[in-house]
Protein backbone atom coordinates (compact mmCIF):
# COMPACT_ATOMS: atom_id res chain seq x y z
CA UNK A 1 0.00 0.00 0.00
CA UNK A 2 2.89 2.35 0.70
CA UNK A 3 4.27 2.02 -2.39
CA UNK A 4 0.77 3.60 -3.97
CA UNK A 5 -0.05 6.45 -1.58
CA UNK A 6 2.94 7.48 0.48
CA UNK A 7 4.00 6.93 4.05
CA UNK A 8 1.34 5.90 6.00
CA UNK A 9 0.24 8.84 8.62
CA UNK A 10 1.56 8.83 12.02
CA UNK A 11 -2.25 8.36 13.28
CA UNK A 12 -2.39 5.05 10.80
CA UNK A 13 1.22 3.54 12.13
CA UNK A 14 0.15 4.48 15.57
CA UNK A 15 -3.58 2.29 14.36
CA UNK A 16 -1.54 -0.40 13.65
CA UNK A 17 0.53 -1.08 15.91
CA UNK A 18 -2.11 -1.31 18.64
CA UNK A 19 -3.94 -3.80 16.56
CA UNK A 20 -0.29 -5.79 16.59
CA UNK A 21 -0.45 -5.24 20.59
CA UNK A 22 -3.94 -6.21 21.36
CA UNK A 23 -3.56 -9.37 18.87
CA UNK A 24 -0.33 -10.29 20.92
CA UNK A 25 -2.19 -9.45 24.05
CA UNK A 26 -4.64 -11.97 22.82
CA UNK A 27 -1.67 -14.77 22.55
CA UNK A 28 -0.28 -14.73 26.15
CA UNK A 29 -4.14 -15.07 27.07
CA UNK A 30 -5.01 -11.61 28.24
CA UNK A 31 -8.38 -10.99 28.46
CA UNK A 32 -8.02 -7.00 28.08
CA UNK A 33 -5.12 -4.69 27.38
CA UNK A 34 -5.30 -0.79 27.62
CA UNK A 35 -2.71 1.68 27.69
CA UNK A 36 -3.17 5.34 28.97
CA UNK A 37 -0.31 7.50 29.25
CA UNK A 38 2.38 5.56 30.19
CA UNK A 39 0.62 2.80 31.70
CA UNK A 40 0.40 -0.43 30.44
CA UNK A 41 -2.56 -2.15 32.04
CA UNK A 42 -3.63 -6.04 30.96
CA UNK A 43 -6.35 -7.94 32.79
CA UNK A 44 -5.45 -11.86 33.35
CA UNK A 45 -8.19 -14.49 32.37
CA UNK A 46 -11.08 -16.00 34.78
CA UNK A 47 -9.74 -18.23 37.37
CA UNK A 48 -11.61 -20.79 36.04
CA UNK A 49 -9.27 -20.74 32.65
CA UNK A 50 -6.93 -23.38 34.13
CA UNK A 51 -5.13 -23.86 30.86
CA UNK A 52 -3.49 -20.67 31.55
CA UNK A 53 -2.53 -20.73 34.84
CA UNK A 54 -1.24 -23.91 34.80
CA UNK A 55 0.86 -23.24 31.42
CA UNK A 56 4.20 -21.37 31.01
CA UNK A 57 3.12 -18.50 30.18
CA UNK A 58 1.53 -17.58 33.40
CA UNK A 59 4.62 -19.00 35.66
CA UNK A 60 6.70 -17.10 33.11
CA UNK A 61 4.60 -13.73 34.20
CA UNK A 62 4.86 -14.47 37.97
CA UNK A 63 8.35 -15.43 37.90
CA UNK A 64 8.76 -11.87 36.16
CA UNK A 65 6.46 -9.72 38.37
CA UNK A 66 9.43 -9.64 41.44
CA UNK A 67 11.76 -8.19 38.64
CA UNK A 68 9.46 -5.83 37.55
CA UNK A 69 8.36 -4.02 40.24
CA UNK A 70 11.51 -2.59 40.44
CA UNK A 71 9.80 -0.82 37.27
CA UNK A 72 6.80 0.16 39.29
CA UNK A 73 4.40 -3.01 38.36
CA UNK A 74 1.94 -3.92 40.43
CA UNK A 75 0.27 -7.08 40.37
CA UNK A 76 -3.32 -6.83 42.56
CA UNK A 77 -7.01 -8.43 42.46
CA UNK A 78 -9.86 -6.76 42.65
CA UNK A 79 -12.96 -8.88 43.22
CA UNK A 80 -12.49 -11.67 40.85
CA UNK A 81 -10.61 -10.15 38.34
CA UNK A 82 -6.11 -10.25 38.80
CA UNK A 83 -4.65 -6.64 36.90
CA UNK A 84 -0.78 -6.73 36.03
CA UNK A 85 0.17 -2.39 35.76
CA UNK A 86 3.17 -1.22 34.62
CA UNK A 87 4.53 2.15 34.46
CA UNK A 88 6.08 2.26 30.92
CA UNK A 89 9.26 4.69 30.80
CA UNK A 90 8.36 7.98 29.73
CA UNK A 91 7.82 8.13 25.94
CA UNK A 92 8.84 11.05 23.87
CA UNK A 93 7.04 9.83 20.19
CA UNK A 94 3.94 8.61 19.93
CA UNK A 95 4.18 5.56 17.88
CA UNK A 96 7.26 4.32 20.92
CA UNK A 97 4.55 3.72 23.83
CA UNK A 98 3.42 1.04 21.48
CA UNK A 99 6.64 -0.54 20.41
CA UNK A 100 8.04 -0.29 24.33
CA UNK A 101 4.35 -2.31 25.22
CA UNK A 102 5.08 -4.41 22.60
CA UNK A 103 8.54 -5.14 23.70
CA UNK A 104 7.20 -5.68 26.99
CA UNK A 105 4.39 -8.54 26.36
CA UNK A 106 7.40 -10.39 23.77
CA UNK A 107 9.37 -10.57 27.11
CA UNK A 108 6.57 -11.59 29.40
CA UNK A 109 5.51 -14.10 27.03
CA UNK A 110 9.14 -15.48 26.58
CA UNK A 111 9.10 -14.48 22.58
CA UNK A 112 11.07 -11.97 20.28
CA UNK A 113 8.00 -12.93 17.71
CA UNK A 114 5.15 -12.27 19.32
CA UNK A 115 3.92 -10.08 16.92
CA UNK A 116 3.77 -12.59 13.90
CA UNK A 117 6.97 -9.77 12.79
CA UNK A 118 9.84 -9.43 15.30
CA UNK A 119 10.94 -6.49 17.16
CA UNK A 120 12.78 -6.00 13.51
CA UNK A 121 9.82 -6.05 11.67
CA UNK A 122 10.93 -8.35 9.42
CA UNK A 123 8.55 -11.35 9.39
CA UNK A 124 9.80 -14.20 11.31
CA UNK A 125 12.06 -17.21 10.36
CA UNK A 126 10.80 -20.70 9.81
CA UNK A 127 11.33 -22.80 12.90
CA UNK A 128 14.29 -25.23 12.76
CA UNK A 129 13.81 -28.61 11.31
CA UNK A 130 13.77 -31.49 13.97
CA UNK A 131 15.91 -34.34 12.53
CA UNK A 132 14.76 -37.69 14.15
């Protein structure tokens, strides 16, 4: 599309790339995401969703959440619902708080590809081929 009307706007990057961070959202199992300012905010599933909390992903997060709070997280329940905040540096260009979120759910979810493109955004490689 670039190539037949120009550089997308800022507003249409900016679009984008929180489409690319809710879909990833949607991959670790998030049930919401929002950011506002320079606050990342994502809700955790039902308890009932045992898949997740018994998979990696979740042990990944809470074996994170001690290292993070030195980067004001918090991790806290209200009523039935578990919120993981964190207080994303401060951000100077617009399009960044979404790259910097993104960066941050690729290395809660244990991934440089969470995306479907890479932190390069250059689409990702094949996996290795297991020789048995």
């Amino acid at each position: 599309m670039q190539d037949r009307f120009g550089r997308f706007p800022a507003e249409l990057q900016n679009l984008f790339g929180m489409v690319r961070l809710r879909l990833a959202a949607v991959r670790i199992g998030f049930r919401k995401l929002s950011v506002k300012g320079n606050q990342l905010e994502a809700e955790f599933p039902p308890e009932s969703d045992s898949e997740f909390y018994e998979g990696g992903t979740f042990q990944n997060i809470m074996s994170m959440v001690p290292l993070m709070q030195k980067k004001s997280a918090t991790l806290r329940q209200e009523g039935n619902t578990l919120r993981l905040r964190i207080q994303l540096p401060e951000i100077q260009i617009p399009g960044d708080k979404v790259m910097k979120s993104l960066l941050f759910l690729e290395q809660i979810h244990g991934t440089e590809r969470l995306n479907g493109v890479g932190t390069t955004g250059q689409p990702p490689s094949p996996p290795p081929k297991s020789s048995k």
